[in-house]
Protein backbone atom coordinates (compact mmCIF):
# COMPACT_ATOMS: atom_id res chain seq x y z
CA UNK A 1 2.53 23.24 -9.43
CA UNK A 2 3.69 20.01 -10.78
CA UNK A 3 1.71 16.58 -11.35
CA UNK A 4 3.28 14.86 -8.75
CA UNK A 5 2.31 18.00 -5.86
CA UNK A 6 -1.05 18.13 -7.56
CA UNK A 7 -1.64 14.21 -7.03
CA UNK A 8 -0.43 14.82 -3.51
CA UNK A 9 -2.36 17.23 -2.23
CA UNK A 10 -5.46 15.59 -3.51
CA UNK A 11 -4.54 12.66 -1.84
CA UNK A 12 -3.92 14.16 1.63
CA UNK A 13 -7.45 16.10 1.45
CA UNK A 14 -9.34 12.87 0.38
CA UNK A 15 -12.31 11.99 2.51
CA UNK A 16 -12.83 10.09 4.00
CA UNK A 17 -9.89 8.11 2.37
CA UNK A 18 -7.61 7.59 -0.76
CA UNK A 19 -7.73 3.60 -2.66
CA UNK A 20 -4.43 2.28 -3.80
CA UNK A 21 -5.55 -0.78 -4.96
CA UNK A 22 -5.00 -3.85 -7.38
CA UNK A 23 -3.37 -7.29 -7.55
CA UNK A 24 -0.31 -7.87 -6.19
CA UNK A 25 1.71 -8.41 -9.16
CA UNK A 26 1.75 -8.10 -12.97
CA UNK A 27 0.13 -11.80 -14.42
CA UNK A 28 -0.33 -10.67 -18.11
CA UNK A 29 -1.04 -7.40 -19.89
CA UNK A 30 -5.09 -8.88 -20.55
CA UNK A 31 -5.39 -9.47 -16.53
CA UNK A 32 -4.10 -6.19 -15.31
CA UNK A 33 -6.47 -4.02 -17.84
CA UNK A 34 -9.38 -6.46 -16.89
CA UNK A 35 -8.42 -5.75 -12.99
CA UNK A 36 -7.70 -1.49 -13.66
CA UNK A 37 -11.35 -1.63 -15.70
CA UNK A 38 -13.14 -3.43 -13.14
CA UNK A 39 -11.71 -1.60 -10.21
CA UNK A 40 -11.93 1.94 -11.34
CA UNK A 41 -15.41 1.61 -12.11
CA UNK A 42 -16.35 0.73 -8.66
CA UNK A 43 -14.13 3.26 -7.02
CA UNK A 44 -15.68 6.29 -9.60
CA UNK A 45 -19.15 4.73 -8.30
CA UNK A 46 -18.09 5.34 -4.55
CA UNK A 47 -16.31 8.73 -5.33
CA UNK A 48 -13.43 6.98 -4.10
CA UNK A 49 -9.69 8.77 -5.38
CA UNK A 50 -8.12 5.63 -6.72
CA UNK A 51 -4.59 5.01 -7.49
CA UNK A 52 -3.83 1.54 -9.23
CA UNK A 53 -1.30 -1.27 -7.84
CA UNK A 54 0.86 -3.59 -9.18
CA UNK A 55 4.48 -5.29 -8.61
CA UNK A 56 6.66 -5.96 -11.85
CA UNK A 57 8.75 -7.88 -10.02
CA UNK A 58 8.46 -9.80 -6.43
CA UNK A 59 11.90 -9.73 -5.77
CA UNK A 60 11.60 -10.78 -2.46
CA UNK A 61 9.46 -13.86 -2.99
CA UNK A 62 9.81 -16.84 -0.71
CA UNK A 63 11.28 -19.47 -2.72
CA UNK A 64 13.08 -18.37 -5.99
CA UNK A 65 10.67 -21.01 -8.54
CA UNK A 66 7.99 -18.62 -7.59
CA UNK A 67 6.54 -16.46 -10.03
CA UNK A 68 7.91 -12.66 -10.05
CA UNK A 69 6.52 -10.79 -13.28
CA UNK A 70 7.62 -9.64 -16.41
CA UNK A 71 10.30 -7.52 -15.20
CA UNK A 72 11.44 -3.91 -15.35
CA UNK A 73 10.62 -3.09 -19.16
CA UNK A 74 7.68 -5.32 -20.25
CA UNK A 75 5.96 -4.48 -16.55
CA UNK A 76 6.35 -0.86 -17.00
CA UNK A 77 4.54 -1.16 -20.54
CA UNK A 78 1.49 -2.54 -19.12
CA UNK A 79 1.47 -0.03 -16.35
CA UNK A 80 1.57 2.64 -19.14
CA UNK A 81 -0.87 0.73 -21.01
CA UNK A 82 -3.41 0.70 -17.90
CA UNK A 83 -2.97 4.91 -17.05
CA UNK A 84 -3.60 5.74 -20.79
CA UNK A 85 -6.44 3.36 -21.34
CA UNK A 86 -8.23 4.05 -17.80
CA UNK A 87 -6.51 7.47 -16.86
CA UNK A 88 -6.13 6.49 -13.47
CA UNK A 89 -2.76 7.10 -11.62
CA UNK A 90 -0.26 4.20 -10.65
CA UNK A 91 1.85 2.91 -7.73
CA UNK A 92 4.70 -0.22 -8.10
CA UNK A 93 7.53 -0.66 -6.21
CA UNK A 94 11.32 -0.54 -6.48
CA UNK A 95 14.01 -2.73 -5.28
CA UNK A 96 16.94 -1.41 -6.57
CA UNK A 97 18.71 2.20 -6.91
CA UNK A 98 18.82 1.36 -10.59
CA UNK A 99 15.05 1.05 -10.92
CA UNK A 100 14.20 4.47 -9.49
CA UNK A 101 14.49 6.31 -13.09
CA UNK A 102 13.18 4.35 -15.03
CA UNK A 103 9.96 3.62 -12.98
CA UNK A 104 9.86 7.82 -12.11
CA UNK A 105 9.16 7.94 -15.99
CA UNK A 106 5.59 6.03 -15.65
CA UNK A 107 4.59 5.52 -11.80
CA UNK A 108 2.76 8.11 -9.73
CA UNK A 109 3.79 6.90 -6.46
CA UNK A 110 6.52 4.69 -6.04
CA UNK A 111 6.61 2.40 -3.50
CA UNK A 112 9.50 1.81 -0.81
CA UNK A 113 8.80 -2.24 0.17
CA UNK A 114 9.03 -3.20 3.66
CA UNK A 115 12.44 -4.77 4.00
CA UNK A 116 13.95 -1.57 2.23
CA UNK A 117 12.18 0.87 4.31
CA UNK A 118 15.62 2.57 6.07
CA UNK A 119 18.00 1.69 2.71
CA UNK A 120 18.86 5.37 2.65
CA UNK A 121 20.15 5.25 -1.49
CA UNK A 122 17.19 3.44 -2.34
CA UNK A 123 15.15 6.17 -0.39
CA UNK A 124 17.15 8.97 -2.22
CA UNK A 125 16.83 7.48 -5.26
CA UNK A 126 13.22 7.11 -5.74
CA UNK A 127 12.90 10.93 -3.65
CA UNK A 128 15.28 12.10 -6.66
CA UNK A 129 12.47 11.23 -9.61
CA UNK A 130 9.99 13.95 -7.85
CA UNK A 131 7.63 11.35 -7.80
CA UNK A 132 5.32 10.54 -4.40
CA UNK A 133 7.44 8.10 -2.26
CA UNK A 134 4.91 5.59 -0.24
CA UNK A 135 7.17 4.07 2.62
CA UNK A 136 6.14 0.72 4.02
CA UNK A 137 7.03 0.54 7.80
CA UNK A 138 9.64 -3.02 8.10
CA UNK A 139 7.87 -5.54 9.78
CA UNK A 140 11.05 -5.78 11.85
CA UNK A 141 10.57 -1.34 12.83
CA UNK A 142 8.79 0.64 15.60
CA UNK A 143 6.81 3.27 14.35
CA UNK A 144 9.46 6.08 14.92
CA UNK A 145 11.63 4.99 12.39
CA UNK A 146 9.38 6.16 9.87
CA UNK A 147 9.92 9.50 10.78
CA UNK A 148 13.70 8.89 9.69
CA UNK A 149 12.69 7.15 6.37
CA UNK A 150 10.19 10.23 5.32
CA UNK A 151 12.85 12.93 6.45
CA UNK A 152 15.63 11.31 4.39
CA UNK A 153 12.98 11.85 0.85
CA UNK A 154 12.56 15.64 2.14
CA UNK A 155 15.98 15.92 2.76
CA UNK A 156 16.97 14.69 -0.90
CA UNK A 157 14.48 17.41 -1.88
CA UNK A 158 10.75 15.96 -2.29
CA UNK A 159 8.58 16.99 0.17
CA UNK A 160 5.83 14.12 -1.38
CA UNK A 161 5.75 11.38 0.68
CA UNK A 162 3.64 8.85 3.09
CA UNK A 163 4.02 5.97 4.87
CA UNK A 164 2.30 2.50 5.42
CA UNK A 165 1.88 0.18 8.09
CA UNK A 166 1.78 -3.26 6.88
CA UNK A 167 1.77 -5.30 10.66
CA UNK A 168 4.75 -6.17 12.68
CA UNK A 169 6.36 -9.50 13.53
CA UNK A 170 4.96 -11.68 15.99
CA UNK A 171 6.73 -14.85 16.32
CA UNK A 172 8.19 -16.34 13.22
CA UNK A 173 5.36 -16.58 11.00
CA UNK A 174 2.99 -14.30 11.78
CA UNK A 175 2.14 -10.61 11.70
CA UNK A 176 0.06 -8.71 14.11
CA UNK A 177 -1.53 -4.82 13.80
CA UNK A 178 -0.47 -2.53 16.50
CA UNK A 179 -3.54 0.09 15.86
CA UNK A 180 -1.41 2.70 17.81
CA UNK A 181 0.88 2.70 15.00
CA UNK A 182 -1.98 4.34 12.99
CA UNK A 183 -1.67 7.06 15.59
CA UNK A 184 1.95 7.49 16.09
CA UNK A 185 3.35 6.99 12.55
CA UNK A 186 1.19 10.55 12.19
CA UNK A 187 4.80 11.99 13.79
CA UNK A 188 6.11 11.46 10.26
CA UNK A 189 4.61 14.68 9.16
CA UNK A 190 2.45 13.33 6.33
CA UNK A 191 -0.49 11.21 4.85
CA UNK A 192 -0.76 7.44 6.89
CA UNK A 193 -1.67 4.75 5.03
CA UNK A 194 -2.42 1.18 6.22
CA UNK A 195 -1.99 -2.18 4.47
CA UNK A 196 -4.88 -3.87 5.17
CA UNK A 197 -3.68 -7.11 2.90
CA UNK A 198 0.02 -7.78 3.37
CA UNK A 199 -0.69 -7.25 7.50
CA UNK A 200 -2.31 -10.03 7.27
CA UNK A 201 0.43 -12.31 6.05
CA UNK A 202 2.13 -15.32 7.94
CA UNK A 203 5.06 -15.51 6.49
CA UNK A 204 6.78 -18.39 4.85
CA UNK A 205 3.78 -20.06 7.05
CA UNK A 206 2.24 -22.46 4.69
CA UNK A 207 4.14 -25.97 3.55
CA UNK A 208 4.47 -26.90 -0.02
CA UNK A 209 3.93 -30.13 -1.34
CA UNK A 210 7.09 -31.60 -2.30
CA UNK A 211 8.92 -29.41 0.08
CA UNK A 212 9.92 -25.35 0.68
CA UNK A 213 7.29 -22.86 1.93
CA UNK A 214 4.96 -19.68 0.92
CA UNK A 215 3.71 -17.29 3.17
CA UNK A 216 -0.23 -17.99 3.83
CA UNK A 217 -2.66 -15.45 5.63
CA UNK A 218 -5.77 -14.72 7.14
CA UNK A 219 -7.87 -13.19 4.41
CA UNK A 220 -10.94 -13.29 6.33
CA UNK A 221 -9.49 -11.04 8.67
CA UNK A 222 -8.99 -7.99 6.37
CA UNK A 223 -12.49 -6.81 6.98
CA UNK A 224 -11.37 -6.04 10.65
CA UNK A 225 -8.41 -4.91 10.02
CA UNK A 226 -9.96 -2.70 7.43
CA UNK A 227 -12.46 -1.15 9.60
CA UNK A 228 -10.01 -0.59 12.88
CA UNK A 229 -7.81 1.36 10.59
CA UNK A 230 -10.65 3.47 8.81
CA UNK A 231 -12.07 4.16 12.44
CA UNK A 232 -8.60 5.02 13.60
CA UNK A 233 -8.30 7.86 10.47
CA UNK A 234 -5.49 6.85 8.35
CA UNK A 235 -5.71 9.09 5.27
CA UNK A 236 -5.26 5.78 2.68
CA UNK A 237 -6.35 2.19 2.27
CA UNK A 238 -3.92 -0.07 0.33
CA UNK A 239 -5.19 -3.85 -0.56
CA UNK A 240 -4.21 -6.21 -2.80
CA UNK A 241 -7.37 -7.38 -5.25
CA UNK A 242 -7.64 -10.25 -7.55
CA UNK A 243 -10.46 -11.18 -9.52
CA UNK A 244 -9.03 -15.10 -8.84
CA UNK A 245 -7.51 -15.38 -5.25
CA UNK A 246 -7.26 -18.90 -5.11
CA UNK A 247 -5.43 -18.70 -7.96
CA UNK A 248 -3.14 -16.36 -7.81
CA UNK A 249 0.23 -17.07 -8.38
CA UNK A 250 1.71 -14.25 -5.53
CA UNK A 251 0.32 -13.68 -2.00
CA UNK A 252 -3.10 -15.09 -2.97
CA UNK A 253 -4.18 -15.70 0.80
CA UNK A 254 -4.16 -12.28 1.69
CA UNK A 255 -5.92 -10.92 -1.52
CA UNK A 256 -9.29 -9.96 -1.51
CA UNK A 257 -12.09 -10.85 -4.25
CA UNK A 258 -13.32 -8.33 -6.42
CA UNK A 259 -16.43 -9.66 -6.10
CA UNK A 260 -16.41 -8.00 -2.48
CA UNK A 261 -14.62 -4.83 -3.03
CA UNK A 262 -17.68 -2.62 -3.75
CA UNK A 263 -18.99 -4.36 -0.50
CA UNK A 264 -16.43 -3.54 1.42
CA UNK A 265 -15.58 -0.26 0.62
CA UNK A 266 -19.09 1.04 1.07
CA UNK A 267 -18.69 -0.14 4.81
CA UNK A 268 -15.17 1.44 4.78
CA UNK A 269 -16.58 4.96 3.34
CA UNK A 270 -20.05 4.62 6.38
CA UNK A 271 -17.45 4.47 9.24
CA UNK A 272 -14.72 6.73 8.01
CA UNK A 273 -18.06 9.72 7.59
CA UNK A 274 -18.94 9.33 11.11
CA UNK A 275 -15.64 8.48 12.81
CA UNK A 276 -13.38 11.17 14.32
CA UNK A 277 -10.51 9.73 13.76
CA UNK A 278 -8.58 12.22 12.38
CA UNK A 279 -8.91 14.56 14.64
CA UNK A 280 -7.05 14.15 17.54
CA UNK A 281 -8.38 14.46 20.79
CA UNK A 282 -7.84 17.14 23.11
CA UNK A 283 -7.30 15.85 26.30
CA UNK A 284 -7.59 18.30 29.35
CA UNK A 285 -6.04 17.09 32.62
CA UNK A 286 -6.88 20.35 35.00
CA UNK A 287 -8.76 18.96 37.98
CA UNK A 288 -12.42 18.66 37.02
CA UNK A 289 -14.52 20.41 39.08
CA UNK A 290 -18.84 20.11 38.06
């Protein structure tokens, strides 16, 4: 059995739920080993399967002066550097066709962003390097169109993939979590795993001095989020983590401190052991009679 089906199935049997988990995008070779350090030892404390996440390039940022990362080549480096040092798995995301080989060669899972998530090449593409293919649902897509997305990576011959919900448009700058998606995005066949950071987004929602706009969010709302999706049963928690939120030079409002991951997770792990979420319920609808 190859890596990528071993990875896989140890994912999908995780209890009571795989981490993917890091800062949103690659700051500096020094920051992303202090981050993968810091966050595997908590997640090897809490027996917690952890795969490690970060963005070489934001290529859909808001305004094009904002930051985006090192790139293809120097950002793949550092995620090499951070699975050798820590020997830990890793997830980043693609953009392009043309990015799909290259990042097969180092990343565990690659990620399908939201905007992209019915781009059938792009879907092919990553399927084609064998490696797990996580699909974020499009804030913009009902839950049945993931179904579509995860059959065209079987179809192209990798039967390794999941998909995310990361919220749904509600007005123009907003998101909102539709916790029946948890439940109905199971008809995809596969592990469900639920953005508990990036659904929390208002995008291009917060006004720049001097002009343009950045997305803000509601970072003190991840908690809930985070607990309605673990109650729910979603086989994977992915957040966005930064040692520095405030600071942060990508989606810093919807980050959440390291200094409360342990914290949070803990709760995360005490409702996921007692919830039935998973399993779904049988409903009987014959006439009762006592």
């Amino acid at each position: 059995m190859d890596s990528s089906t071993l990875l896989y199935n140890s994912l999908k049997t995780a209890e009571p739920f795989f981490l993917l988990a890091g800062p949103n995008v690659i700051e500096s070779e020094e920051h992303i080993l202090h981050m993968a350090k810091h966050i595997k030892a908590i997640s090897s404390k809490l027996g917690l399967p952890l795969v490690f996440k970060s963005s070489f390039d934001k290529a859909n940022r808001t305004s094009s002066k904002s930051f985006r990362g090192p790139g293809l080549a120097e950002g793949l480096k550092i995620l090499e550097r951070v699975k050798t040092t820590y020997d830990i798995p890793v997830i980043t995301d693609v953009h392009e066709t043309v990015q799909c080989e290259a990042v097969g060669r180092v990343a565990d899972i690659i990620q399908i962003p939201a905007f992209l998530c019915r781009q059938t090449d792009l879907l092919v593409a990553a399927a084609k390097t064998g490696r797990i293919i996580n699909i974020k649902k499009g804030q913009f897509c009902a839950p049945s169109v993931m179904v579509n997305s995860a059959e065209k990576i079987r179809l192209a011959g990798n039967e390794n993939v999941m998909v995310c919900e990361r919220g749904t448009m509600f007005g123009y700058n907003d998101l909102i979590v539709d916790p029946r998606n948890f439940e109905w995005l199971r008809e995809a066949n596969c592990p469900v795993v639920a953005d508990i950071t990036h659904s929390l987004q208002q995008p291009a929602g917060r006004k720049l001095e001097g002009g343009g706009v950045a997305s803000g969010g509601l970072r003190e709302l991840i908690p809930c989020i985070a607990r309605t999706a673990v109650a729910v049963g979603v086989d994977g928690i992915f957040m966005e983590v930064h040692d520095d939120p405030l600071n942060a030079p990508v989606d810093g409002p919807t980050q959440w401190p390291l200094r409360h991951l342990e914290e949070l997770l803990e709760e995360l792990m005490t409702i996921g052991r007692v919830s039935k979420g998973k399993k779904q319920f049988q409903i009987d609808l014959a006439p009762f009679r006592p």
